[in-house]
Protein backbone atom coordinates (compact mmCIF):
# COMPACT_ATOMS: atom_id res chain seq x y z
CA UNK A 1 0.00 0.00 0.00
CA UNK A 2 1.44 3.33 -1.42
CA UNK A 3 1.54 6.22 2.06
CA UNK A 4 0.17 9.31 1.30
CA UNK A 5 3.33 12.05 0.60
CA UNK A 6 4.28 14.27 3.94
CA UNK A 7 4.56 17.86 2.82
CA UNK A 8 5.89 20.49 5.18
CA UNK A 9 8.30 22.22 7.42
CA UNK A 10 9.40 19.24 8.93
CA UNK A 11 8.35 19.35 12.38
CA UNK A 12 5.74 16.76 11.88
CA UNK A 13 7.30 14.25 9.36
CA UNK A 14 6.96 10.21 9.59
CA UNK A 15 8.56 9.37 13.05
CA UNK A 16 8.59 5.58 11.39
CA UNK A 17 11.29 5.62 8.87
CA UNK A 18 14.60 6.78 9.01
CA UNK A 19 15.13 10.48 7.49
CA UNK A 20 17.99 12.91 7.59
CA UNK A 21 19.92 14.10 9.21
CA UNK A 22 19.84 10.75 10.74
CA UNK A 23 21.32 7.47 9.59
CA UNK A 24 20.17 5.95 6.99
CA UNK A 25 20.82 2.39 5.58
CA UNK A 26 22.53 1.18 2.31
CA UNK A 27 19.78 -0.62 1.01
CA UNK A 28 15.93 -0.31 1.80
CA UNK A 29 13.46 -3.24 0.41
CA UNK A 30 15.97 -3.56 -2.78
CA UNK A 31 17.14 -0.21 -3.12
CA UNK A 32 19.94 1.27 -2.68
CA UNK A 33 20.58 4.70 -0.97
CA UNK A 34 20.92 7.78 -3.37
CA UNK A 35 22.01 11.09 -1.39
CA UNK A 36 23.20 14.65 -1.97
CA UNK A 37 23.43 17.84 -1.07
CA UNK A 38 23.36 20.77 -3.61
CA UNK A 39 24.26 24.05 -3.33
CA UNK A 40 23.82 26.92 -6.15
CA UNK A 41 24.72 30.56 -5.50
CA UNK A 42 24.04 33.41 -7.46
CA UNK A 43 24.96 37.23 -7.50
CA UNK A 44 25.55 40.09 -9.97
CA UNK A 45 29.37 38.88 -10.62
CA UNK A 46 29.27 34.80 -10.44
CA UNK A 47 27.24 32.14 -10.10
CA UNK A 48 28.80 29.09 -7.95
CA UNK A 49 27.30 25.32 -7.49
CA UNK A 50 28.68 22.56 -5.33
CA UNK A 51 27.73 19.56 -4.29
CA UNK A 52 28.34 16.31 -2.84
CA UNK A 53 26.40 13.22 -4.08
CA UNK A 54 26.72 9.37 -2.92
CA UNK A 55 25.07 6.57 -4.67
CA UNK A 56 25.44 3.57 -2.30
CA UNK A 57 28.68 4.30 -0.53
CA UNK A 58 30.15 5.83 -4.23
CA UNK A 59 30.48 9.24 -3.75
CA UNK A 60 30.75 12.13 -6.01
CA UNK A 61 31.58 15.71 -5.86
CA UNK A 62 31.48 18.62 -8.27
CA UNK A 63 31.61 22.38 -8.03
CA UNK A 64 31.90 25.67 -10.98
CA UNK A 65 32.04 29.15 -10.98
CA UNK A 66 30.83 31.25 -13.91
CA UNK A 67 32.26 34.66 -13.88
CA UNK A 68 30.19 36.68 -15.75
CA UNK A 69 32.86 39.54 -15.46
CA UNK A 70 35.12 37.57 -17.47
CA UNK A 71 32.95 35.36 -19.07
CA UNK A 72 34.96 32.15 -18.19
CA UNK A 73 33.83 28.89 -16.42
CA UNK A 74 35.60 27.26 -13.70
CA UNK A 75 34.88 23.48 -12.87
CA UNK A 76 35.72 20.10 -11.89
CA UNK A 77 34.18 17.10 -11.42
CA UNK A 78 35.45 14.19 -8.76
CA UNK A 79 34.89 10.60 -7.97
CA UNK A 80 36.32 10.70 -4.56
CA UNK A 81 35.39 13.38 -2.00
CA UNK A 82 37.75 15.67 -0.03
CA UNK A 83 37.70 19.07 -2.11
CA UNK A 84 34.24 19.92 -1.80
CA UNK A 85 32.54 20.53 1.70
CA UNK A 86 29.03 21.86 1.90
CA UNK A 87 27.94 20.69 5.94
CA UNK A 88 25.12 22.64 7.18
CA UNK A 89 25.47 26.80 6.76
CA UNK A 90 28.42 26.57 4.59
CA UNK A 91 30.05 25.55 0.97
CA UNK A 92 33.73 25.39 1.37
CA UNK A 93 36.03 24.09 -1.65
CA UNK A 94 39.75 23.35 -2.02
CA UNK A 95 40.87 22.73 -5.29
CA UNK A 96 43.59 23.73 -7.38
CA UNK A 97 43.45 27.65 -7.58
CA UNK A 98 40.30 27.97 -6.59
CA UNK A 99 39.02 28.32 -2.72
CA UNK A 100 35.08 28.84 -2.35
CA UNK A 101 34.53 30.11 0.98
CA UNK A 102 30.75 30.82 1.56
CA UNK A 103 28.59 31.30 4.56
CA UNK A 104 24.74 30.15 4.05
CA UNK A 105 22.16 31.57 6.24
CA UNK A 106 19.93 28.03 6.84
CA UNK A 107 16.87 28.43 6.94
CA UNK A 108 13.99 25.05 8.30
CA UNK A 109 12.68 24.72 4.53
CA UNK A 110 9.99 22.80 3.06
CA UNK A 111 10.22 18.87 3.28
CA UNK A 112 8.72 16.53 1.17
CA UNK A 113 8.99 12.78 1.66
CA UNK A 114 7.09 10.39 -1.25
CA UNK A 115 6.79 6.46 -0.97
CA UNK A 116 5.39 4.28 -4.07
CA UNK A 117 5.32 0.33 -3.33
CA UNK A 118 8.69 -0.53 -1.76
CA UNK A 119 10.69 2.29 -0.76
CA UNK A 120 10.57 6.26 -0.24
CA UNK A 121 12.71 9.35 -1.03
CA UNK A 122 13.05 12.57 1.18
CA UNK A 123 13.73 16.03 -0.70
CA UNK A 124 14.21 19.39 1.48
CA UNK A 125 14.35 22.82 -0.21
CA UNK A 126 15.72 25.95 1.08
CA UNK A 127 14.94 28.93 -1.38
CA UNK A 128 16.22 32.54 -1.01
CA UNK A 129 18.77 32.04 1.39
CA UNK A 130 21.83 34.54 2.46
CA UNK A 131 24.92 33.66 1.05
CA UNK A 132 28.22 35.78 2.34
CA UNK A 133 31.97 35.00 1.84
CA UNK A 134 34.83 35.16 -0.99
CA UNK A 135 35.66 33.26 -3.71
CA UNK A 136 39.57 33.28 -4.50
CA UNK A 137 40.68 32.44 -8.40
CA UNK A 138 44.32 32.41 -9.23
CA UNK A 139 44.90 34.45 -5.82
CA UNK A 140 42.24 37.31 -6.93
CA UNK A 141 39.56 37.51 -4.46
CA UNK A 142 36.17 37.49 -5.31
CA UNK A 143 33.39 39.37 -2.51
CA UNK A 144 30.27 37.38 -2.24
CA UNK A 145 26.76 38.65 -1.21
CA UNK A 146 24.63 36.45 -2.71
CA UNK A 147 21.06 34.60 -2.75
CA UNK A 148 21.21 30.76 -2.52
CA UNK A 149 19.19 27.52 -3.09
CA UNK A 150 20.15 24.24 -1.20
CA UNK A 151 18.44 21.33 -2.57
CA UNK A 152 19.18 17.88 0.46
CA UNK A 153 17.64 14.65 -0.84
CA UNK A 154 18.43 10.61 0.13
CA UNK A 155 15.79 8.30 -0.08
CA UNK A 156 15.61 5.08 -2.45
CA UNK A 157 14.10 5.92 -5.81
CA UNK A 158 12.32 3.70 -8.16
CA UNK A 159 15.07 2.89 -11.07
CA UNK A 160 14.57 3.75 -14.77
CA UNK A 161 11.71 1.91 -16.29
CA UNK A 162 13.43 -1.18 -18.27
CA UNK A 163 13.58 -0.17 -22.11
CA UNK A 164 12.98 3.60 -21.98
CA UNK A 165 15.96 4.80 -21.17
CA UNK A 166 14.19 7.60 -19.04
CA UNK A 167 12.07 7.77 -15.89
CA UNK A 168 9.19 8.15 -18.54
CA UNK A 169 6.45 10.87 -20.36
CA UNK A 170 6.24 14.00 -18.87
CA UNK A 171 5.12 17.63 -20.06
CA UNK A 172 7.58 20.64 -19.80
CA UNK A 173 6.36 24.11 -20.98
CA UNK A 174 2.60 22.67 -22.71
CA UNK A 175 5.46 19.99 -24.92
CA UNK A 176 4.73 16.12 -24.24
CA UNK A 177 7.55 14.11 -24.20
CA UNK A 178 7.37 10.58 -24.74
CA UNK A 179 9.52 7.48 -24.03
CA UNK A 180 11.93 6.12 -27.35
């Protein structure tokens, strides 16, 4: 039997299942544990993203920076973790020339936590948030006063349906898209 979705600031979400920022484990009825946490930043000079991602115990990490000033992209994308750090109220990378240093202003959010027949997915949202720090480039420092969205999410999703090559039809914009 498929739960109806919880919706809402959090305070009141299923007390039954484990949710962050508590343990979860690896697998759940079949499925294994997707997770990440995604930060992207924006202000009149750059626009920064970083996150940290873990399928099963795999983990991932990526950041950029798009300097609009200069018109030049900044990125990298990792397999291990260790140069990307976004805990709770901040985004701090290490890598090559380039140091992100960012204070977040948290916020609660808005929680949402689906379940279809076997297994369920948690997704929090934090929109409009404060960010303040520097971003440092080659050794040129970068200000940052900035508006933020943090996008959390673990849970055990449903894989792709077999054959379509894509979680299926869906409409963006009034266009249908359809699987094949």
């Amino acid at each position: 039997m498929i739960r109806s979705p919880y919706r809402g600031d959090g305070t009141d979400r299923p007390a039954d299942i484990p949710l962050p920022p508590g343990w979860m484990p690896l697998f759940d009825h079949g499925r294994l544990l997707k997770r990440w946490r995604y930060v992207s930043i924006w202000s009149s000079t750059l626009s920064i993203c970083a996150s940290q991602v873990w399928v099963g115990p795999i983990p991932q990490e990526f950041w950029a920076i798009w300097d609009r000033s200069r018109g030049r992209l900044y990125e990298h994308t990792r397999l291990w973790t260790g140069r990307v750090h976004v805990p709770a109220g901040q985004v701090r990378v290490r890598d090559g020339s380039v140091e992100i240093d960012v204070e977040l202003d948290e916020q609660g959010g808005f929680e949402v936590v689906t379940f279809d027949e076997r297994a369920y997915t948690w997704t929090r949202k934090q929109c409009g948030i404060r960010a303040h720090g520097c971003v440092r480039i080659g050794g040129e420092e970068h200000p940052v006063e900035a508006v933020a969205l943090i996008d959390d999410n673990a849970g055990y999703p449903p894989g792709i349906p077999a054959g379509t090559g894509r979680a299926g039809p869906g409409t963006i914009s009034g266009a249908v898209r359809s699987p094949g």
